[in-house]
N, C-alpha and C. Protein backbone atom coordinates (compact mmCIF):
# COMPACT_ATOMS: atom_id res chain seq x y z
N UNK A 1 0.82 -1.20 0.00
CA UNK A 1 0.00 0.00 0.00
C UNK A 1 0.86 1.26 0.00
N UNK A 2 1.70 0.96 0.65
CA UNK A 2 2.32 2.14 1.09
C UNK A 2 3.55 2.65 -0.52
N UNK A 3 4.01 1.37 -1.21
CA UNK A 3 4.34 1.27 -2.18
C UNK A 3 3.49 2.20 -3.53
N UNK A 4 2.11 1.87 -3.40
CA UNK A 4 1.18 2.11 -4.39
C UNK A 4 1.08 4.09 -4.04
N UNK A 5 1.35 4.18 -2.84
CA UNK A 5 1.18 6.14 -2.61
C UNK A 5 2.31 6.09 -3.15
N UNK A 6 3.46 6.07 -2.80
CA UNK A 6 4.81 6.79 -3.16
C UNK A 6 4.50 6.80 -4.62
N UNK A 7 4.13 5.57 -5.94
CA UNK A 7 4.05 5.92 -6.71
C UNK A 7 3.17 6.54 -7.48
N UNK A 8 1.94 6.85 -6.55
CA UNK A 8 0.87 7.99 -6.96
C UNK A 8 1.68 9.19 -6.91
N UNK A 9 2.71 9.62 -5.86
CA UNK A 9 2.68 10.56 -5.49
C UNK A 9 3.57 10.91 -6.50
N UNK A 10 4.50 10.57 -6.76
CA UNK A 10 5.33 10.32 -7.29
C UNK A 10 5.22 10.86 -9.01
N UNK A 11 4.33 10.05 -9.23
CA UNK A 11 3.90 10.29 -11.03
C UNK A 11 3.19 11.59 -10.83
N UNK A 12 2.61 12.16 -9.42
CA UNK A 12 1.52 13.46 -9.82
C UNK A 12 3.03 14.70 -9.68
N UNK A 13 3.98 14.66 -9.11
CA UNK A 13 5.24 15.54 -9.25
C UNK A 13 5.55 15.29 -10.30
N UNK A 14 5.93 14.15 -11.05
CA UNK A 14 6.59 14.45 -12.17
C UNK A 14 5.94 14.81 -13.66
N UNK A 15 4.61 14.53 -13.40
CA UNK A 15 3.58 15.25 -13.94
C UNK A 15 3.68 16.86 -14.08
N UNK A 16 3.42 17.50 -12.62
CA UNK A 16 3.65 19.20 -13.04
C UNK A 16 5.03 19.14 -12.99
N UNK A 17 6.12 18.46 -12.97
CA UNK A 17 7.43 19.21 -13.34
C UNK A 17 7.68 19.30 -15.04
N UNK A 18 6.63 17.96 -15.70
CA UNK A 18 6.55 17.93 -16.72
C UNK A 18 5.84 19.44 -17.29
N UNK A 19 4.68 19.76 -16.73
CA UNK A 19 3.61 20.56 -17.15
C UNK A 19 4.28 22.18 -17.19
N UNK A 20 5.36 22.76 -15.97
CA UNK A 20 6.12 23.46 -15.76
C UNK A 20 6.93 23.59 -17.15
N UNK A 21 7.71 22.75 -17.33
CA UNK A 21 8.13 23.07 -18.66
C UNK A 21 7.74 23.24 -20.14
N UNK A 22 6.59 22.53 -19.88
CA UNK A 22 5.62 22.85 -21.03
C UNK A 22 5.02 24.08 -21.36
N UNK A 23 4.93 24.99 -20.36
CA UNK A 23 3.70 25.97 -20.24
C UNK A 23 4.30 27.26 -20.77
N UNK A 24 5.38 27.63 -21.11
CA UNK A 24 5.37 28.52 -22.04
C UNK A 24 5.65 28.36 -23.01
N UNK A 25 6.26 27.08 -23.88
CA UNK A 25 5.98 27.17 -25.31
C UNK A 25 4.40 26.84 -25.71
N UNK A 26 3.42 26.28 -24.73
CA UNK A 26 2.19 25.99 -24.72
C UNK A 26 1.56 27.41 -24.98
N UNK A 27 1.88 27.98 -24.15
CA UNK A 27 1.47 29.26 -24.26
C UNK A 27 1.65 30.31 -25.60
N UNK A 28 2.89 29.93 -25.69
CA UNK A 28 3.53 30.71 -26.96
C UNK A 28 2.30 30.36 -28.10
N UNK A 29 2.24 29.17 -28.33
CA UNK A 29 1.65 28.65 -29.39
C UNK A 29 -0.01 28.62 -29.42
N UNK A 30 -0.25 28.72 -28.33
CA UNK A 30 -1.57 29.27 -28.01
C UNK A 30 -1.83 30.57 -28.44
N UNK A 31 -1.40 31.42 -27.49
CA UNK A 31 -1.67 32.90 -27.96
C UNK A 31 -1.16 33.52 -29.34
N UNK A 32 -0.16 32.85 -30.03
CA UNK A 32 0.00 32.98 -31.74
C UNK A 32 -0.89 32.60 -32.69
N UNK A 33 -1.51 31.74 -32.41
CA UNK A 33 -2.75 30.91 -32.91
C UNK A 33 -4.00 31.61 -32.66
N UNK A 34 -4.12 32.19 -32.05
CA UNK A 34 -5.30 33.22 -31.21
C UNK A 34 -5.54 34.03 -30.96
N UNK A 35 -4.00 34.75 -31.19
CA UNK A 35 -4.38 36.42 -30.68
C UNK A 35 -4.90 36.95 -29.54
N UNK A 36 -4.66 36.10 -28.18
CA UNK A 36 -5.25 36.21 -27.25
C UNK A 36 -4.12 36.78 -26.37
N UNK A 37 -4.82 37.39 -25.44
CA UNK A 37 -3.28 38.57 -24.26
C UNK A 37 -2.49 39.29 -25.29
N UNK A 38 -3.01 39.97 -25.88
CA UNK A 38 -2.57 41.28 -26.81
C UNK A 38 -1.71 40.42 -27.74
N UNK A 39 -1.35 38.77 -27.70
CA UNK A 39 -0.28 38.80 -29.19
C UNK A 39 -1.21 38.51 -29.99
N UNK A 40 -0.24 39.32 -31.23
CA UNK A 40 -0.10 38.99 -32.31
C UNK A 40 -0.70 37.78 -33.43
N UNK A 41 -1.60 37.56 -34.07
CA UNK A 41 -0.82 36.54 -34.81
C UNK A 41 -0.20 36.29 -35.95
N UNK A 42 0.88 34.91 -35.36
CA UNK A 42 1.93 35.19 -36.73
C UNK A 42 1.08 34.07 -37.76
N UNK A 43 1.09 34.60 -39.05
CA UNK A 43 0.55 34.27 -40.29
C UNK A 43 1.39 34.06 -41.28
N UNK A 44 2.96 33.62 -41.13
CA UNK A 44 3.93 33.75 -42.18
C UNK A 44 3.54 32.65 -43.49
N UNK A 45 2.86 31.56 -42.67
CA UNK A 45 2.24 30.12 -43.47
C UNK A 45 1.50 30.19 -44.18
N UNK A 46 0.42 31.12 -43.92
CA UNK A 46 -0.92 31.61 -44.64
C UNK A 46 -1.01 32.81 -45.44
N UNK A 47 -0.42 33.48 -45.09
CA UNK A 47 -0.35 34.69 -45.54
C UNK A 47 -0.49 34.80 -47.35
N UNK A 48 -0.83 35.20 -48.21
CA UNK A 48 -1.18 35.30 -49.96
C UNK A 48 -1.28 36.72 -50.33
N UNK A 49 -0.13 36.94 -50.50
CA UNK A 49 0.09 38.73 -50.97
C UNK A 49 -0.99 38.81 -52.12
N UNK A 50 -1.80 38.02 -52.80
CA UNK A 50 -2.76 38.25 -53.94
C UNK A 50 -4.12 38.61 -53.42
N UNK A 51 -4.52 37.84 -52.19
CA UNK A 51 -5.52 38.56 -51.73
C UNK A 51 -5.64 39.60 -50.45
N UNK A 52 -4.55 39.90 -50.54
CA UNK A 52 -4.62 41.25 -49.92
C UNK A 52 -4.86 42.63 -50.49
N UNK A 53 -5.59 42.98 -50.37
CA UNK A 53 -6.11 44.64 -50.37
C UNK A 53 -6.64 45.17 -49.75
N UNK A 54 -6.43 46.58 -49.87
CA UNK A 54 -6.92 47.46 -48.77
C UNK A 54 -8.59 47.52 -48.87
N UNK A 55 -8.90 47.69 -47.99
CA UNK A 55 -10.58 47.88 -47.38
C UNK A 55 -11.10 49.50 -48.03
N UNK A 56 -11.69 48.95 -49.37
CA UNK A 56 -12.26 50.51 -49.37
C UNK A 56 -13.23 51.24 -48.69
N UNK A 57 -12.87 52.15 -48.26
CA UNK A 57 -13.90 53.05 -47.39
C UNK A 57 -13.48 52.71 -45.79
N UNK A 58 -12.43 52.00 -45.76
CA UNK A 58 -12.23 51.79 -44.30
C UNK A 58 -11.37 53.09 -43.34
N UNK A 59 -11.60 53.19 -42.22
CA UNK A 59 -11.19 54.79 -42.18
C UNK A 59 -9.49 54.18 -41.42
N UNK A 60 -8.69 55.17 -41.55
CA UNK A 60 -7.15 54.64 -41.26
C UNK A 60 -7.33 54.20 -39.85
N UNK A 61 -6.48 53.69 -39.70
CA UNK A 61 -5.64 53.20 -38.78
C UNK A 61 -4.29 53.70 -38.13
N UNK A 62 -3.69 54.30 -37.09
CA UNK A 62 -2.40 54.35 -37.06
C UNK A 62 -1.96 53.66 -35.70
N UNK A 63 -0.82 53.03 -36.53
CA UNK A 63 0.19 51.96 -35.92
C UNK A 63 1.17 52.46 -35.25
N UNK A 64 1.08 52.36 -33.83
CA UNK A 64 2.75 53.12 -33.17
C UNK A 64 3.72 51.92 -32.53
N UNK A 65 4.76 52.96 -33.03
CA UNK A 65 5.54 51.53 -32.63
C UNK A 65 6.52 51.79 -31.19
N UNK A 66 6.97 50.82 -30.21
CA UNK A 66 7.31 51.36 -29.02
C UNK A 66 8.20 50.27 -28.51
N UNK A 67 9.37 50.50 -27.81
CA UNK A 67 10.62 49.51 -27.68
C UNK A 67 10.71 49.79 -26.06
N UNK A 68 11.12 48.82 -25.50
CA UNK A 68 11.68 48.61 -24.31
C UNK A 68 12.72 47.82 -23.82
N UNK A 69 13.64 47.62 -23.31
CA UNK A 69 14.50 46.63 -22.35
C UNK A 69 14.41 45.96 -21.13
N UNK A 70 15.04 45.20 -21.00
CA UNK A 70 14.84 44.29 -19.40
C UNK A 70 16.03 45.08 -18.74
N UNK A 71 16.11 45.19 -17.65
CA UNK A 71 16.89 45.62 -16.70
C UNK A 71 18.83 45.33 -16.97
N UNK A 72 18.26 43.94 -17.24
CA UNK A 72 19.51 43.16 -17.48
C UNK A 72 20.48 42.98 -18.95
N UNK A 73 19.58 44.08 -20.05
CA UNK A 73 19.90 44.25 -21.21
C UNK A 73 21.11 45.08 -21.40
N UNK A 74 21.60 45.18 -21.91
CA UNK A 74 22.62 46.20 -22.31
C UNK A 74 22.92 46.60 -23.58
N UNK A 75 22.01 46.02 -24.40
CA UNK A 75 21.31 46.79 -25.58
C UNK A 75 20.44 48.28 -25.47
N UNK A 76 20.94 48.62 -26.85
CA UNK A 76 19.92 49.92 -27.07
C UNK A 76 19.17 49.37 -27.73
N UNK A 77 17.63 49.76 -27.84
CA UNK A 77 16.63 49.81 -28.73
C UNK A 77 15.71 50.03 -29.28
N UNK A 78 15.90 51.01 -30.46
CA UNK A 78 14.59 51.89 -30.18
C UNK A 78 13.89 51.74 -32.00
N UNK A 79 12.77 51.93 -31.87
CA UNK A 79 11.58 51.95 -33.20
C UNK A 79 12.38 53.15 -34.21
N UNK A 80 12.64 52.52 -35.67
CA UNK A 80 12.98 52.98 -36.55
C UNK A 80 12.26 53.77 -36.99
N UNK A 81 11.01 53.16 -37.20
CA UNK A 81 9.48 53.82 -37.64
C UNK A 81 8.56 54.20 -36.51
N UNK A 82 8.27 55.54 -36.24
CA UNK A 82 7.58 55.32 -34.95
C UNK A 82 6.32 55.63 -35.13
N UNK A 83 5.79 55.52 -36.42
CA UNK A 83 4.53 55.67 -36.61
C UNK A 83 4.24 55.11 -37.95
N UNK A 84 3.18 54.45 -38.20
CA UNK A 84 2.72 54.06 -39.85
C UNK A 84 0.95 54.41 -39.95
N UNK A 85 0.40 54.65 -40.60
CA UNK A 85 -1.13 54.84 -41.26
C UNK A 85 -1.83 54.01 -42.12
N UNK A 86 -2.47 53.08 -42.14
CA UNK A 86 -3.00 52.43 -42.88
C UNK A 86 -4.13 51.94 -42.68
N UNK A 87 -4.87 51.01 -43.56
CA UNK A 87 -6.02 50.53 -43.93
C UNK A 87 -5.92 49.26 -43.51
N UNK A 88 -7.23 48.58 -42.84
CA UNK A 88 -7.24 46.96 -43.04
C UNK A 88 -7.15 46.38 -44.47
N UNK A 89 -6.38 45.23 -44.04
CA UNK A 89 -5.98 45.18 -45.51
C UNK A 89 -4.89 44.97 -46.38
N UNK A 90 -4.25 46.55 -46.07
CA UNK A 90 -2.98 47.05 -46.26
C UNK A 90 -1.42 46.51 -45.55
N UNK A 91 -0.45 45.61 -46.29
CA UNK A 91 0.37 45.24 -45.68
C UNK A 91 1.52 46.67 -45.13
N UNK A 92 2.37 46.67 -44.33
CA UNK A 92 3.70 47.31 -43.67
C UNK A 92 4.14 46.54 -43.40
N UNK A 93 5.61 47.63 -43.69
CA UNK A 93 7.21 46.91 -43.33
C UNK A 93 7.62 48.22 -42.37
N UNK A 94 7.62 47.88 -40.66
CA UNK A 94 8.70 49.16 -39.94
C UNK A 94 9.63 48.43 -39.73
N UNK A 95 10.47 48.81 -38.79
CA UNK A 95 11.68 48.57 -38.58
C UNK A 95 12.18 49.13 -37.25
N UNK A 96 12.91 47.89 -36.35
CA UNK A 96 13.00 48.84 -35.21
C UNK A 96 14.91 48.32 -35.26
N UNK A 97 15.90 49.63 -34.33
CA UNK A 97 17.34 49.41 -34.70
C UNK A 97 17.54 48.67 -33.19
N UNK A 98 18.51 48.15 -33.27
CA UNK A 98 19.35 47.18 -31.91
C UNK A 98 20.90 47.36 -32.03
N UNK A 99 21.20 47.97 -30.80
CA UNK A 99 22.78 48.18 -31.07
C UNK A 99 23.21 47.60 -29.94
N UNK A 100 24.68 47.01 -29.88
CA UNK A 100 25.32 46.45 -28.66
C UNK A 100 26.41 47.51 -28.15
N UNK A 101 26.05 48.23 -27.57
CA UNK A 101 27.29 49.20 -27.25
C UNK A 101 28.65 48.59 -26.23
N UNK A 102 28.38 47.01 -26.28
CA UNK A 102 29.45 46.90 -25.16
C UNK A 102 30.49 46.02 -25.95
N UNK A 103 31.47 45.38 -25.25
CA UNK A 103 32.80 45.06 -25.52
C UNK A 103 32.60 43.73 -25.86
N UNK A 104 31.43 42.65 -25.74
CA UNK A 104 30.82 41.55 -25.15
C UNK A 104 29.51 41.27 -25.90
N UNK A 105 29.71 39.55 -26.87
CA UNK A 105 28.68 39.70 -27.36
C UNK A 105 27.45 39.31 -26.38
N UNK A 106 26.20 39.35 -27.01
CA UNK A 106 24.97 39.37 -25.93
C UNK A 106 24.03 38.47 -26.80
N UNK A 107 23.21 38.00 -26.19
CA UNK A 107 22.28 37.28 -27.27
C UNK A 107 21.28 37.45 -26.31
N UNK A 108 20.38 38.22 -27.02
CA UNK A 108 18.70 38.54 -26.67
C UNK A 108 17.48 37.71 -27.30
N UNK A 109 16.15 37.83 -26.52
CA UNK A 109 15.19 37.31 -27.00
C UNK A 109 13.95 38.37 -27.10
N UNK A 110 13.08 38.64 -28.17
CA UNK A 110 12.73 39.75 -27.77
C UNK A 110 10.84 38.89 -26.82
N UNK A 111 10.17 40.03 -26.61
CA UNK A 111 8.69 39.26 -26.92
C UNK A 111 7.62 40.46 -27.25
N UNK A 112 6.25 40.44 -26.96
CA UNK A 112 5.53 41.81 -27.84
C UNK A 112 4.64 41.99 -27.32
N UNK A 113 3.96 42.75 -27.20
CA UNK A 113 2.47 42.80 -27.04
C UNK A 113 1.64 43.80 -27.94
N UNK A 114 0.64 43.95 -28.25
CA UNK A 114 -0.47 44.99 -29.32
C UNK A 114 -1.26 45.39 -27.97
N UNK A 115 -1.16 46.78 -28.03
CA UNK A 115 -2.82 47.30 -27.27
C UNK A 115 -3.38 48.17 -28.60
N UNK A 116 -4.44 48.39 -28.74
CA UNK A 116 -5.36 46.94 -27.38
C UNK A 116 -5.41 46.03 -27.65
N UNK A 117 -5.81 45.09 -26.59
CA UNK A 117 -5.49 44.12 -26.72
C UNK A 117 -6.48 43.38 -27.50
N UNK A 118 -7.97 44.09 -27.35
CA UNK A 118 -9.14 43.33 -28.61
C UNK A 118 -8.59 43.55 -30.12
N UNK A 119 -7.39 44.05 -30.13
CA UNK A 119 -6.88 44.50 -31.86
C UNK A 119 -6.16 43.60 -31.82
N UNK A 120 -5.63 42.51 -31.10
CA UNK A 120 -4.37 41.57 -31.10
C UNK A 120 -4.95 40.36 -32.67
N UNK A 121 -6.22 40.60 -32.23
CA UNK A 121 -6.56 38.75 -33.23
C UNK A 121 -6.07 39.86 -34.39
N UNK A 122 -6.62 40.88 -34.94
CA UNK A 122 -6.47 41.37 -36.35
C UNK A 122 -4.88 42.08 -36.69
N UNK A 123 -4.05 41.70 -35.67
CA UNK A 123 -2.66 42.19 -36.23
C UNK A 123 -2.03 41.02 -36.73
N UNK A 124 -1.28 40.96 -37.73
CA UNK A 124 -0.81 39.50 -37.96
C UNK A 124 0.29 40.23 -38.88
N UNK A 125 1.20 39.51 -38.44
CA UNK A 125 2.73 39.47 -38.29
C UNK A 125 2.93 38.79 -39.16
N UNK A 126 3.67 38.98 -40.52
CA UNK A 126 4.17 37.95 -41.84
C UNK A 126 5.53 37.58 -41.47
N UNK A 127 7.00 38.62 -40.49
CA UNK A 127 7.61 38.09 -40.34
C UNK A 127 8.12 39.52 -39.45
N UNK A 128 9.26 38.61 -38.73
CA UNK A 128 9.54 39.52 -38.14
C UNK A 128 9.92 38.59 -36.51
N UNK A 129 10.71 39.17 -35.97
CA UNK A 129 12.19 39.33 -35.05
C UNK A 129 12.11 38.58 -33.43
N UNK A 130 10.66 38.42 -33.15
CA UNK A 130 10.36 38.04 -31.93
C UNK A 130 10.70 36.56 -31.53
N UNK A 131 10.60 36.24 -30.67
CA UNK A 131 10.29 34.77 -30.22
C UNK A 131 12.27 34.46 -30.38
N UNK A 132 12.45 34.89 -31.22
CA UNK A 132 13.98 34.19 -31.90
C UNK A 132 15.23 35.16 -31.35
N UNK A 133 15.99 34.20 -30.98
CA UNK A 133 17.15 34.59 -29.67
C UNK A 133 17.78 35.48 -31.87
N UNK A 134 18.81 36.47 -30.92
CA UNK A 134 19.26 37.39 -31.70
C UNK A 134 20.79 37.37 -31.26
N UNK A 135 21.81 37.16 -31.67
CA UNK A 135 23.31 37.20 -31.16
C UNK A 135 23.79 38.98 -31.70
N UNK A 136 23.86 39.72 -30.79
CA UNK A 136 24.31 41.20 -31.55
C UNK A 136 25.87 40.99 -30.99
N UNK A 137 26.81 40.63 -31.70
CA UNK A 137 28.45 40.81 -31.57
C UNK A 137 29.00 41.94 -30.77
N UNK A 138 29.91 42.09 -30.14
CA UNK A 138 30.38 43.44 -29.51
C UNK A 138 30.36 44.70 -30.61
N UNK A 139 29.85 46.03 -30.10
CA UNK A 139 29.55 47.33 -31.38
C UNK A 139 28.82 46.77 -32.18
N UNK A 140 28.38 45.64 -32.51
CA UNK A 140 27.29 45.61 -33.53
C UNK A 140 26.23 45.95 -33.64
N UNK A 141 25.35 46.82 -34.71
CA UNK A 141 24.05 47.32 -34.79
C UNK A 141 23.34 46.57 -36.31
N UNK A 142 22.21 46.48 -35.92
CA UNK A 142 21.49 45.83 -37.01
C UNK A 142 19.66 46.54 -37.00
N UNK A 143 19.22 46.39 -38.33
CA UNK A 143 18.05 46.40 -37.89
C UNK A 143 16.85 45.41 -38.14
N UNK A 144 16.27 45.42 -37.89
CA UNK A 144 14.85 44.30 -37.41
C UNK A 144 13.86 44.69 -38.28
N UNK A 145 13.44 43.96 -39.48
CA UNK A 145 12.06 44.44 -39.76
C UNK A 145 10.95 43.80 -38.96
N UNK A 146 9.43 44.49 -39.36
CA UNK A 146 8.55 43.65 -39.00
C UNK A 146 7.46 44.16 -40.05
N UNK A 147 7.25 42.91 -40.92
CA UNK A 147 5.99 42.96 -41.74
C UNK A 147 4.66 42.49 -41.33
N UNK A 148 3.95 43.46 -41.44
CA UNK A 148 2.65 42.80 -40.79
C UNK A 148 1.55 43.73 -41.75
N UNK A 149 0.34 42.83 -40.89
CA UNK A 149 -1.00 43.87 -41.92
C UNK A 149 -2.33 43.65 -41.07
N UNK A 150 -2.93 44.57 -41.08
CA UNK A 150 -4.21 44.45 -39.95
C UNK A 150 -5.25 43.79 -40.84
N UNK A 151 -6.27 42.57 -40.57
CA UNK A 151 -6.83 41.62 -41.12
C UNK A 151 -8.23 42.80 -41.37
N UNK A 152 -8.48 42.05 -42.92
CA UNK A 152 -9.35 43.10 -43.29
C UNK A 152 -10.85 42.89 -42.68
N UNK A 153 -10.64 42.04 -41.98
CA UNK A 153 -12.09 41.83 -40.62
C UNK A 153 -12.10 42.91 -40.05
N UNK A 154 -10.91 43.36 -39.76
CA UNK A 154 -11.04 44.43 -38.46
C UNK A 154 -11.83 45.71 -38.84
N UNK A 155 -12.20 45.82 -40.39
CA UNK A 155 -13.05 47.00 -40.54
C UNK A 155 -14.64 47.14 -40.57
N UNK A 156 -14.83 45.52 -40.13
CA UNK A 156 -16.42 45.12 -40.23
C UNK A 156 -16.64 44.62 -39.03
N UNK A 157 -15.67 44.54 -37.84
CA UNK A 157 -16.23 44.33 -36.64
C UNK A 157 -16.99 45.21 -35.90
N UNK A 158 -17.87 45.47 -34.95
CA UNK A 158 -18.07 46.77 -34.46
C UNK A 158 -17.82 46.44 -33.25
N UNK A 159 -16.87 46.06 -32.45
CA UNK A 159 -16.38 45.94 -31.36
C UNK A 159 -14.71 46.66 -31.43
N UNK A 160 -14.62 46.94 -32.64
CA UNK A 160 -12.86 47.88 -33.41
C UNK A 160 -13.82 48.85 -33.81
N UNK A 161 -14.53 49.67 -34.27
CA UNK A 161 -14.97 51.20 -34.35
C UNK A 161 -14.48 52.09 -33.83
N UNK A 162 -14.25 51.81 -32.63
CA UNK A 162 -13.83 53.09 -31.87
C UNK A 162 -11.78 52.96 -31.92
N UNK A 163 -11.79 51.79 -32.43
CA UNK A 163 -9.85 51.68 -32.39
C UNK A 163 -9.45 52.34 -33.66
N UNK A 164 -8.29 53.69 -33.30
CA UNK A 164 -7.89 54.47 -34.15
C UNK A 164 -6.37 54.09 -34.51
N UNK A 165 -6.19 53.70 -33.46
CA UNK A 165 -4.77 53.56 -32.99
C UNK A 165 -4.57 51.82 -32.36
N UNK A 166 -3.19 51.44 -32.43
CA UNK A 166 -2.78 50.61 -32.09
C UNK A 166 -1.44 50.35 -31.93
N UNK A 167 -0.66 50.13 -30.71
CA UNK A 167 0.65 49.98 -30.62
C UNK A 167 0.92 48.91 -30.52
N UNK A 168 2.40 48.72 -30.74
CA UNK A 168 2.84 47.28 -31.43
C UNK A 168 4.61 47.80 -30.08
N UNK A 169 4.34 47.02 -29.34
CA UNK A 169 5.42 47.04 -28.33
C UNK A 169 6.22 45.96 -28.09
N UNK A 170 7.74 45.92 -28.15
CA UNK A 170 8.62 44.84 -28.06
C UNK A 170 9.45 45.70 -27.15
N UNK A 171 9.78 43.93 -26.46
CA UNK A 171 10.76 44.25 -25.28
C UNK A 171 11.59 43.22 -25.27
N UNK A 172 13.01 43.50 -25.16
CA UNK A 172 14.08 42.71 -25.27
C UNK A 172 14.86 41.96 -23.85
N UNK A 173 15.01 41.09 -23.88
CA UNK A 173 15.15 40.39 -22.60
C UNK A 173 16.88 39.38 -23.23
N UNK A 174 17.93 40.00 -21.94
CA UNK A 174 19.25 38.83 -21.86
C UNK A 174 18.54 38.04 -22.02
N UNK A 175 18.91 37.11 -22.86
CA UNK A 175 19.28 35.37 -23.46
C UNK A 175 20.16 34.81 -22.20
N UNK A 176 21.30 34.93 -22.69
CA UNK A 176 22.29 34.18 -21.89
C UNK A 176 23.10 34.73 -21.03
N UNK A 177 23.42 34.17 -19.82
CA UNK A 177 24.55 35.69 -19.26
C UNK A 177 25.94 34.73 -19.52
């Protein structure tokens, strides 16, 4: 009996130590798929530059773009483009710069969020810089595109009417120390 607990107990720990490690690429792949907690989704698979066009009569949109660091960064990084205008519909390319000002290479990861966050399902990301560790060499600067396009749903919802605006925020987080 006493045999049969230890290995109840036993399989239910290694269960959530299992579940622990699961839960943020679970997550990742959840909220990319869904657009749910302000991300994004990425559409690089689906995406058909032929049926994309802009929404006639749809009234603009403007896209701001906004950078941050982790404490522990020692990167600079700031939005190339800090503003774009467009239509559902309508694809963009901004660009945000990353420089390593130190002696020491660094390898970052970035991650993102859209407010608002009910605009997250209709932002979709064709490609672009997130999720994926980045090695910036000592003095090295590079820049980052990000192609994306607001889904031409978003001009026939009426729960987005009142969204004029939408920011597109990345924050860069040490990789490795």
């Amino acid at each position: 009996r006493n045999a049969d607990s230890l290995l109840y107990v036993s399989s239910v720990i290694i269960g959530f130590v299992g579940l622990a490690y699961a839960a943020v690429p679970l997550y990742k792949i959840i909220c990319t798929d869904t657009g749910l907690d302000g991300t994004a989704k990425n559409v690089a698979q689906k995406f058909d530059p032929s049926t994309m066009k802009p929404v006639e009569g749809a009234k603009p949109i403007r896209i701001r773009f906004q950078s941050s660091l982790s404490d522990a960064m020692k990167w600079r990084f700031t939005p190339e483009t800090k503003e774009i205008t467009l239509v559902p519909g309508e694809t963009a390319l901004a660009f945000y710069k990353a420089e390593n000002p130190t002696d020491e290479h660094i390898i970052g990861i970035s991650t993102y969020s859209v407010v608002p966050g009910r605009a997250a399902q209709y932002f979709n990301k064709i490609q672009c810089f997130c999720f994926e560790e980045q090695k910036l060499n000592a003095h090295e600067e590079v820049d980052m595109p990000v192609f994306f396009y607001i889904d031409p749903e978003f001009a026939y919802d009426p729960l987005m009417k009142d969204v004029r605006e939408i920011t597109l925020h990345y924050t860069f987080f040490r990789s490795k120390y």
